[in-house]
Protein backbone atom coordinates (compact mmCIF):
# COMPACT_ATOMS: atom_id res chain seq x y z
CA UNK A 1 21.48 0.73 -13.98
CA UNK A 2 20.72 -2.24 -11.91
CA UNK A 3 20.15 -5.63 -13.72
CA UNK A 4 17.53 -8.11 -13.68
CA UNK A 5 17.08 -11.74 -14.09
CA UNK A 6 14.26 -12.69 -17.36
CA UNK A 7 13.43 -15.96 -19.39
CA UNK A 8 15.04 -15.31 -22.61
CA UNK A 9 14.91 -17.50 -26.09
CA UNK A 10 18.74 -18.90 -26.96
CA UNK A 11 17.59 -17.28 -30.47
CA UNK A 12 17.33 -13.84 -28.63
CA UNK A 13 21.17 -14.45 -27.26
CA UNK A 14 24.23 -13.57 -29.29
CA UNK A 15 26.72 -16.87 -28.76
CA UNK A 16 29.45 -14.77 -29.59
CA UNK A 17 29.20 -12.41 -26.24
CA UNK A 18 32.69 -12.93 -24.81
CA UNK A 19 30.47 -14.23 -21.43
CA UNK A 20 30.34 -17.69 -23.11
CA UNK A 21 34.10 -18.03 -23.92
CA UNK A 22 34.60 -19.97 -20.72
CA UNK A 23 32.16 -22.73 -21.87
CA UNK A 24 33.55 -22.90 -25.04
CA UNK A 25 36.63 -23.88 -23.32
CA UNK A 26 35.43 -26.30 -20.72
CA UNK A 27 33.22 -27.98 -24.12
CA UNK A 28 35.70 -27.66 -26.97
CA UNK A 29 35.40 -29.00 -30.13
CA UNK A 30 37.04 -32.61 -30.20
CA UNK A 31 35.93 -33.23 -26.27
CA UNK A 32 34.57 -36.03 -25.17
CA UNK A 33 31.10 -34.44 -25.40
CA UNK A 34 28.82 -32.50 -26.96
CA UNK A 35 30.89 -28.83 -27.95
CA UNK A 36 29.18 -26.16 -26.65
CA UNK A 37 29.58 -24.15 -29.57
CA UNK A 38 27.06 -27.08 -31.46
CA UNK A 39 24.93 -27.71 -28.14
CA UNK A 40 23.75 -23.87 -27.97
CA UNK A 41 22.80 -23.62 -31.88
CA UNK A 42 21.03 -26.83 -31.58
CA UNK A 43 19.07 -25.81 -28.31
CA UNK A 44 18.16 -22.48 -29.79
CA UNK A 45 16.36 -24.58 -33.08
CA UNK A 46 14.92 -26.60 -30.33
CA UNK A 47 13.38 -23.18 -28.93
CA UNK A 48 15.14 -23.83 -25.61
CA UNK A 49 15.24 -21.05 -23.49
CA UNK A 50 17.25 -19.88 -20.76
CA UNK A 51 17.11 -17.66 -16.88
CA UNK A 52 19.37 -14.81 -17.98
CA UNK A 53 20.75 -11.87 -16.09
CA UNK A 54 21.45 -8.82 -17.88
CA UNK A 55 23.05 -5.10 -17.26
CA UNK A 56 24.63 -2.54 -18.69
CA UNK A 57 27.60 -4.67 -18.99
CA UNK A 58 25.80 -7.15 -20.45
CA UNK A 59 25.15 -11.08 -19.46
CA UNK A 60 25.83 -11.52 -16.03
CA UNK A 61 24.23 -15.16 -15.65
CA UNK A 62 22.88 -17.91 -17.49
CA UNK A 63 21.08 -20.97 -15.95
CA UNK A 64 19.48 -23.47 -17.98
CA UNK A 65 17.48 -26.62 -16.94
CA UNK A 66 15.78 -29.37 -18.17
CA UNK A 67 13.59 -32.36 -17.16
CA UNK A 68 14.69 -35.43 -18.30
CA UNK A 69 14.01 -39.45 -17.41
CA UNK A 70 17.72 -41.02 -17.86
CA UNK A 71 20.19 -42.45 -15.72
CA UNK A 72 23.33 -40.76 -14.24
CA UNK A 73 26.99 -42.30 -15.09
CA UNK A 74 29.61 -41.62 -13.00
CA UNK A 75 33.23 -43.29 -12.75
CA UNK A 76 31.99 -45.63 -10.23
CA UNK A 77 28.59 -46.19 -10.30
CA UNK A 78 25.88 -45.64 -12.23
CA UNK A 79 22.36 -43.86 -10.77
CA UNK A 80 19.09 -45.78 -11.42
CA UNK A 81 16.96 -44.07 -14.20
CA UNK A 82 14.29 -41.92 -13.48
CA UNK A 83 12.96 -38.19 -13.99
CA UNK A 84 15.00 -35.51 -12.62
CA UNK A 85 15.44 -31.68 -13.05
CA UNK A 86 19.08 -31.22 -14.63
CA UNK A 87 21.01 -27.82 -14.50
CA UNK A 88 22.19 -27.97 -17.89
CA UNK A 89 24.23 -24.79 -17.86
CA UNK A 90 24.68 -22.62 -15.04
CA UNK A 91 27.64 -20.01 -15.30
CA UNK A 92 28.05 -16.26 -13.17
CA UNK A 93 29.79 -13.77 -14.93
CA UNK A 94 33.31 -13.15 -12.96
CA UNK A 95 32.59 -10.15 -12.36
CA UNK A 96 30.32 -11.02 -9.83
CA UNK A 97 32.49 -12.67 -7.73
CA UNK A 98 32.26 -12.12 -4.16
CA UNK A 99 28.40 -11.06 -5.05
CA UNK A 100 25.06 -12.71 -4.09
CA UNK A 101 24.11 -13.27 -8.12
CA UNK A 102 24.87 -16.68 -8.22
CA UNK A 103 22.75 -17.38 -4.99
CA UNK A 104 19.58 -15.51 -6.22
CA UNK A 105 20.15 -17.85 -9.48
CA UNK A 106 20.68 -21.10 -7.58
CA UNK A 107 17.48 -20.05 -5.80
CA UNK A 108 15.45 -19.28 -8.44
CA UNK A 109 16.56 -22.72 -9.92
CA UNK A 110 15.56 -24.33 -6.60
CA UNK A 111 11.72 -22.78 -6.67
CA UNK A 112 11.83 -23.86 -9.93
CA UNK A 113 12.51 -27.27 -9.17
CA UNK A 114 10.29 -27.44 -6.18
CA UNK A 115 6.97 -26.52 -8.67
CA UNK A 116 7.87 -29.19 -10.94
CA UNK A 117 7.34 -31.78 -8.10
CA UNK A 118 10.42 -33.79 -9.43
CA UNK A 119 12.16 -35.88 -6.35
CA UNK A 120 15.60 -35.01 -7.81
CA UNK A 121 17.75 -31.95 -8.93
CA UNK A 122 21.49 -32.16 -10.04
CA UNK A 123 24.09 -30.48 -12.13
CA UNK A 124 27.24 -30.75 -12.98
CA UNK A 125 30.85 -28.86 -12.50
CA UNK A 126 34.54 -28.76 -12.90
CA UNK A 127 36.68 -28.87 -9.68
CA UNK A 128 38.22 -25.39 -10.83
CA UNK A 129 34.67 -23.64 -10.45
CA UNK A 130 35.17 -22.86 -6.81
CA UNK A 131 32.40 -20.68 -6.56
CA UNK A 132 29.52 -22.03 -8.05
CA UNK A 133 30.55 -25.11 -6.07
CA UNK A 134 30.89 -23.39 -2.55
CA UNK A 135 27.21 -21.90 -3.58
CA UNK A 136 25.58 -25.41 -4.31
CA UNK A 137 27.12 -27.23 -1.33
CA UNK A 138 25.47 -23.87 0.87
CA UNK A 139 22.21 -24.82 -1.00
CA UNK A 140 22.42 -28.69 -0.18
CA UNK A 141 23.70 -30.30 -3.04
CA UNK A 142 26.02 -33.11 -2.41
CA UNK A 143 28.70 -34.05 -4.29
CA UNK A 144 27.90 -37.83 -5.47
CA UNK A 145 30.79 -38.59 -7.47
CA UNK A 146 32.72 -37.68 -11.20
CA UNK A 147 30.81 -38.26 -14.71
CA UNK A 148 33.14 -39.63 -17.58
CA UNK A 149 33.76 -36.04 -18.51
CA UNK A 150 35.78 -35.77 -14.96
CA UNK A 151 32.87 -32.95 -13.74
CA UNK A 152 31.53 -33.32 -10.30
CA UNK A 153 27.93 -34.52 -10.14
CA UNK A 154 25.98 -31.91 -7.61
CA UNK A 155 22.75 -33.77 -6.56
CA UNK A 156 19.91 -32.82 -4.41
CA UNK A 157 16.51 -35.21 -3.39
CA UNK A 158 13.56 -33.83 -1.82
CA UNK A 159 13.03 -37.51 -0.07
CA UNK A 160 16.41 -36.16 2.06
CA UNK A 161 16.34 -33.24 3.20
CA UNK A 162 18.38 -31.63 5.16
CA UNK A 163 16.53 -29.39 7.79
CA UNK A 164 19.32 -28.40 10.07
CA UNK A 165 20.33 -25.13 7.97
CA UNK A 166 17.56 -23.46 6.17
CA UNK A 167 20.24 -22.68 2.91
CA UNK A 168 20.55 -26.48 2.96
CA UNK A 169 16.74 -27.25 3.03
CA UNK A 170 15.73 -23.92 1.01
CA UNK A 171 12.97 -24.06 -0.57
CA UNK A 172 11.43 -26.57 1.73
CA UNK A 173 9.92 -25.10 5.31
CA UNK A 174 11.52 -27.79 8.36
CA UNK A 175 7.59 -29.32 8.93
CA UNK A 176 8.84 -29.39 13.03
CA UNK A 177 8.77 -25.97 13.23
CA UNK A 178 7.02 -24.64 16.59
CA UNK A 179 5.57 -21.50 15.57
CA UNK A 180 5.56 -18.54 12.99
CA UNK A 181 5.13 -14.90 13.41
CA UNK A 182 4.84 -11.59 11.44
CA UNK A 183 7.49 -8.99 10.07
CA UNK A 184 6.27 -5.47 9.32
CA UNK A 185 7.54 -3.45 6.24
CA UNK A 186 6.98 0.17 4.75
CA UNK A 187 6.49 -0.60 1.22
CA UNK A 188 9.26 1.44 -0.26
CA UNK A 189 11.79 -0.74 1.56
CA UNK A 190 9.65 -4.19 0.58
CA UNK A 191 9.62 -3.44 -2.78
CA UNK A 192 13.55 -3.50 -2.88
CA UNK A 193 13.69 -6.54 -0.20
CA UNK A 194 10.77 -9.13 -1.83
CA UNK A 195 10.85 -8.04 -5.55
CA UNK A 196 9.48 -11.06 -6.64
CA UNK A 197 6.34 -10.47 -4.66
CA UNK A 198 4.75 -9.19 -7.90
CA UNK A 199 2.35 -6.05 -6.46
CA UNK A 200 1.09 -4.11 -9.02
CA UNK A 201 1.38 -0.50 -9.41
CA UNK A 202 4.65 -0.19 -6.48
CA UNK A 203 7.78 2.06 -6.57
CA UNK A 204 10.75 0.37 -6.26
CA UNK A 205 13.14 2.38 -4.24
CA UNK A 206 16.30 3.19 -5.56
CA UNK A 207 18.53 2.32 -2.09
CA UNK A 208 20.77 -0.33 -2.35
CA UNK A 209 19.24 -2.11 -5.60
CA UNK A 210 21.90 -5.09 -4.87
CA UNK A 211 19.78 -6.76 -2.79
CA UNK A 212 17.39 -7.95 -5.70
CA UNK A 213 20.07 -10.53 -6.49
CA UNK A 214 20.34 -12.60 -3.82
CA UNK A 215 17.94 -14.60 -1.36
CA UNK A 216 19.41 -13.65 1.73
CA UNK A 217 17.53 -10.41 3.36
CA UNK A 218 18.59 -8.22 6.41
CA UNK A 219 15.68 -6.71 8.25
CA UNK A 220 17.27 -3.35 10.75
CA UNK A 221 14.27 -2.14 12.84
CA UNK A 222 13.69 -0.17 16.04
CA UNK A 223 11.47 -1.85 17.91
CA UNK A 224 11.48 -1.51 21.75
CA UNK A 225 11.06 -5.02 22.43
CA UNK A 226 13.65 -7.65 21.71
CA UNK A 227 11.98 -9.30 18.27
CA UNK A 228 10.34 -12.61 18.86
CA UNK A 229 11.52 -14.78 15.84
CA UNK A 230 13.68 -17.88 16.53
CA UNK A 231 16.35 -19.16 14.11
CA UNK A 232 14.71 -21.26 11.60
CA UNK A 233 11.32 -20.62 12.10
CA UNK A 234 9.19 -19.44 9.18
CA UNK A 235 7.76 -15.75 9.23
CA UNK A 236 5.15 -13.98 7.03
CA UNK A 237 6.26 -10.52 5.34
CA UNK A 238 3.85 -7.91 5.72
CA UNK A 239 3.61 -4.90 3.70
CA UNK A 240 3.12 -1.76 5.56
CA UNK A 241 1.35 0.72 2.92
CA UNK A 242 2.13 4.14 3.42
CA UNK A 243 0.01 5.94 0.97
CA UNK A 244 -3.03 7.09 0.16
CA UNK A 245 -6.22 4.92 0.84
CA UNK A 246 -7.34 2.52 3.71
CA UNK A 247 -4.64 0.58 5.17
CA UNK A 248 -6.53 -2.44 5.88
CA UNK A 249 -7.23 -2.76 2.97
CA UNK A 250 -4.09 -1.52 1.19
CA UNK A 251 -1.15 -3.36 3.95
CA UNK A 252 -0.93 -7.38 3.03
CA UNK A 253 0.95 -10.51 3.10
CA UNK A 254 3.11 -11.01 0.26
CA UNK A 255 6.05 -13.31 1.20
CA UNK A 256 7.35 -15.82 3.53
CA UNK A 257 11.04 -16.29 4.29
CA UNK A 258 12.68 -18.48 7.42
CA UNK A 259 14.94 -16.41 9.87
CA UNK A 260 18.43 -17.59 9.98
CA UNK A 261 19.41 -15.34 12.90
CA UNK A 262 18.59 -12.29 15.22
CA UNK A 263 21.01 -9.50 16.52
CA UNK A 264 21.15 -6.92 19.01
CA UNK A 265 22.98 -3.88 17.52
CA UNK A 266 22.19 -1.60 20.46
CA UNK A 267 19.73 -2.04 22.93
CA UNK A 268 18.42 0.92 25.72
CA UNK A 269 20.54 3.11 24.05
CA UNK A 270 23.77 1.05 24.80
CA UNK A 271 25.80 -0.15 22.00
CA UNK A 272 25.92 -3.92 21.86
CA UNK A 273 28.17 -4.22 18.42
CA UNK A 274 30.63 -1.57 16.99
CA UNK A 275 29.84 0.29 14.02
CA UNK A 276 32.27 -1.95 11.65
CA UNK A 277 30.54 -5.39 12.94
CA UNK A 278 27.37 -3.89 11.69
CA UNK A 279 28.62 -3.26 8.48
CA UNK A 280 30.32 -6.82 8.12
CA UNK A 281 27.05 -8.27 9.51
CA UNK A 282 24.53 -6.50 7.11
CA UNK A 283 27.09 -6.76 3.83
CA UNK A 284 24.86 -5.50 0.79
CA UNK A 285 21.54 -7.55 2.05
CA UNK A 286 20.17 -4.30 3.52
CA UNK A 287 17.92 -1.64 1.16
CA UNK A 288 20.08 0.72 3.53
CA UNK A 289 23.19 2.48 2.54
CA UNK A 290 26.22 2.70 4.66
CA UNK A 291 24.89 6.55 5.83
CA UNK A 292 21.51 5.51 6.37
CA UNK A 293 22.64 2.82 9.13
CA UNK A 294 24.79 5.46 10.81
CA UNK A 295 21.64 7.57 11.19
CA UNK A 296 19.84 4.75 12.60
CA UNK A 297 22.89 3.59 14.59
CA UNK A 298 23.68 7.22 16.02
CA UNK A 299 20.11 8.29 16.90
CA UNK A 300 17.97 5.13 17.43
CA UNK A 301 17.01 3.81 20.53
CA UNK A 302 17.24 0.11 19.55
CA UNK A 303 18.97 -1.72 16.76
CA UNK A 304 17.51 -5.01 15.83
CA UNK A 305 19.13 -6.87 12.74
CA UNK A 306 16.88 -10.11 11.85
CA UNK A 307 18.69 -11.92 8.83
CA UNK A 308 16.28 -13.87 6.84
CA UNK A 309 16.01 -16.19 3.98
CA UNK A 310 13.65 -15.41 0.82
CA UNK A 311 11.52 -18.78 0.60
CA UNK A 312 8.63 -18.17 -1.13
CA UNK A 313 6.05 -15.60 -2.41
CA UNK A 314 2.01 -15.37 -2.83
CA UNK A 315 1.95 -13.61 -6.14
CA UNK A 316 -0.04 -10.59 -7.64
CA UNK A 317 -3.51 -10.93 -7.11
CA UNK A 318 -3.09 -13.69 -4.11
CA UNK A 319 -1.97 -11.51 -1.49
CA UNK A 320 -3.29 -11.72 1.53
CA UNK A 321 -4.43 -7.53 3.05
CA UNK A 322 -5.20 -6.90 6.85
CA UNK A 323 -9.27 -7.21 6.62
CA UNK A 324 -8.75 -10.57 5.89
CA UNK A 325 -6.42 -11.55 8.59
CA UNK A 326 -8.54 -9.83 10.97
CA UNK A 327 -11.93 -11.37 9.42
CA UNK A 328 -10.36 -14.89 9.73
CA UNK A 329 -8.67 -14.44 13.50
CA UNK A 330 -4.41 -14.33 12.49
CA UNK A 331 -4.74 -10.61 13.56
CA UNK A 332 -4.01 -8.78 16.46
CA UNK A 333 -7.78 -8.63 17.82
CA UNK A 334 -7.49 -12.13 17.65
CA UNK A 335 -3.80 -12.20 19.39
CA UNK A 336 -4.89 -10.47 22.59
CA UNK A 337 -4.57 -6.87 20.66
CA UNK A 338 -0.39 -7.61 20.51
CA UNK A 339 1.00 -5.63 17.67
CA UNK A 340 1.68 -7.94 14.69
CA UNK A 341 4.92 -8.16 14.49
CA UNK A 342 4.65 -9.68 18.14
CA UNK A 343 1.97 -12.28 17.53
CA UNK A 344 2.91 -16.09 17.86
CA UNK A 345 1.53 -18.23 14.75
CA UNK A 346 0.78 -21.81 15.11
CA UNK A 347 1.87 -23.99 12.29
CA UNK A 348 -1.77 -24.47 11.97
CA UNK A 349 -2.19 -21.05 11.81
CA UNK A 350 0.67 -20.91 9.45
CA UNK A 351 -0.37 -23.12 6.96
CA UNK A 352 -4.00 -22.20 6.60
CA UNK A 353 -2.35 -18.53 6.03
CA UNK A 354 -0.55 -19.82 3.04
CA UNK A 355 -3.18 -21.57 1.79
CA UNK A 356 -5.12 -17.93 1.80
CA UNK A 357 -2.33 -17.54 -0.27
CA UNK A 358 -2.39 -19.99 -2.95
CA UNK A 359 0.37 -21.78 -1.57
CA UNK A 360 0.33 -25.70 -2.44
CA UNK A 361 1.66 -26.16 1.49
CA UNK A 362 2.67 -29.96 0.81
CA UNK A 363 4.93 -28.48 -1.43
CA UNK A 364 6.34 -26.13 0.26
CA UNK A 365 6.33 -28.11 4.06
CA UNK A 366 7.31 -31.93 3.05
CA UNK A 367 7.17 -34.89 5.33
């Protein structure tokens, strides 16, 4: 069975599962702080909880944060006070090495962060964690320098962002973006793509359930026309419903993500890329399995692959269906009757969309 991520009470987790006999080692009794084995009994009195991941293997992840107003001490310098979000614990179960777990944690961390409105997010790791590092520095954090405990100190600012690679500046939107557009979806493969999207009464589809883990999306569609999106502009995810009832009333918005790049697979019936290149493109961020793309390969047309970044999502009950868009002009009556997923977006355009979505945009698009 696949797993899932849920906010779980430390009371509700056994601190004997073998999954926290790393920690116990990196905070032993006798250290020179706080063992881990007295921090986690402490926390759960507290009624801390914790993001955990859980299968039929049991944990898979832990992240924990807090928000606290103290300095930062490190070998060399010390950081001024003030209030931060602080990655208390973060750990990936090593069996998921080589997985996107630890990315769909950091990025759930991240969101988290943004809400809280905090300038400042930071954590802290041995050298020896290779992983989790490589996976922070992807996601922007910069290494400031060692804390007395010889861990690295991981930090990231909202004041300094860094737009030139959407991992880096995830979840903050570039605000010098040009334009914005629309990417169409049968709802059996959203569900599995944008599970945070929180529709009610959906199927998720059982295809390739590994892409629930990570942010990272691959889009593979048919389309006769080379797909507009540029790298690093933001796009809206609409939800194609295929059932029963009025589309226009039944197809909405539900998420926004940035594109990170666009490929040709096969265009006009030629073959641009090789079967294997595919594969090593998509990896397992596709709700298709490796039989399903040869289909698709063999017998389609066109090939497009559009790689995309999860940023963002309106929520149940704030999604945003067709009449509206066509009632308020971001439709295709309004777009010179283009099909959707060809219509250009302002940014003005853009933003008022999210605001139809409850989206706080100077969150989310930052000076």
């Amino acid at each position: 069975m696949p797993g899932s991520f849920s906010l779980k009470k430390f009371l509700d987790i056994d601190l004997n599962d073998p999954f926290f006999d790393s920690l116990k080692a990196d905070y032993p009794v006798g250290g020179k702080v706080k063992p881990f084995e007295v921090w986690f009994p402490e926390k759960a009195q507290q009624g801390r909880t914790a993001l955990v991941f859980d299968d039929e293997n049991g944990i898979g992840a832990f992240v924990c944060i807090k928000y606290e107003t103290e300095s930062i001490v490190l070998q060399d310098q010390v950081l001024p006070r003030k209030e931060r979000c602080k990655i208390t614990t973060m750990k990936i179960a090593e069996r998921f090495r080589g997985q996107r777990l630890g990315e769909g944690a950091i990025g759930l961390v991240l969101w988290k962060w943004k809400d809280s409105g905090l300038d400042d997010i930071y954590v802290t790791a041995f050298d020896k964690h290779d992983l989790l590092i490589t996976q922070l520095t992807k996601f922007g954090f910069i290494k400031v320098g060692y804390n007395p405990n010889g861990e690295g100190v991981y930090l990231r600012s909202r004041s300094s962002v860094d737009y030139s690679d959407p991992y880096k500046s995830f979840p903050f939107i570039n605000p010098d973006f040009k334009s914005a557009g629309y990417l169409c979806v049968n709802d059996y493969y959203h569900d599995t793509l944008f599970p945070y999207s929180e529709l009610k009464n959906t199927l998720q589809t059982s295809v390739a359930l590994s892409v629930r883990n990570g942010f990272s999306k691959i889009y593979v569609g048919a389309q006769y026309t080379v797909p507009p999106y540029k790298m690093g502009e933001p796009i809206l995810i609409y939800r194609i419903h295929t059932g029963e009832g009025t589309k226009r009333y039944k197809s909405c918005l539900t998420s926004f993500c940035i594109v990170t790049n666009v490929i040709a697979a096969k265009r006009n019936g030629k073959f641009l890329l090789n079967f294997n290149e595919l594969l090593a493109r998509i990896g397992n961020k596709s709700v298709y399995d490796e039989r399903e793309l040869r289909t698709k390969y063999d017998t389609d047309r066109n090939m497009f692959v559009v790689e995309l970044l999860y940023y963002g999502y309106f929520g149940e009950g704030h999604n945003i269906n067709m009449d509206t868009l066509e009632n308020k002009g971001y439709w295709s009556s309004s777009h010179g009757g283009v099909y959707p997923a060809l219509i250009r977006l302002t940014p003005g355009e853009f933003k008022q969309i999210l605001r139809e979505g409850n989206i706080n945009v100077n969150n989310v698009i930052i000076d």
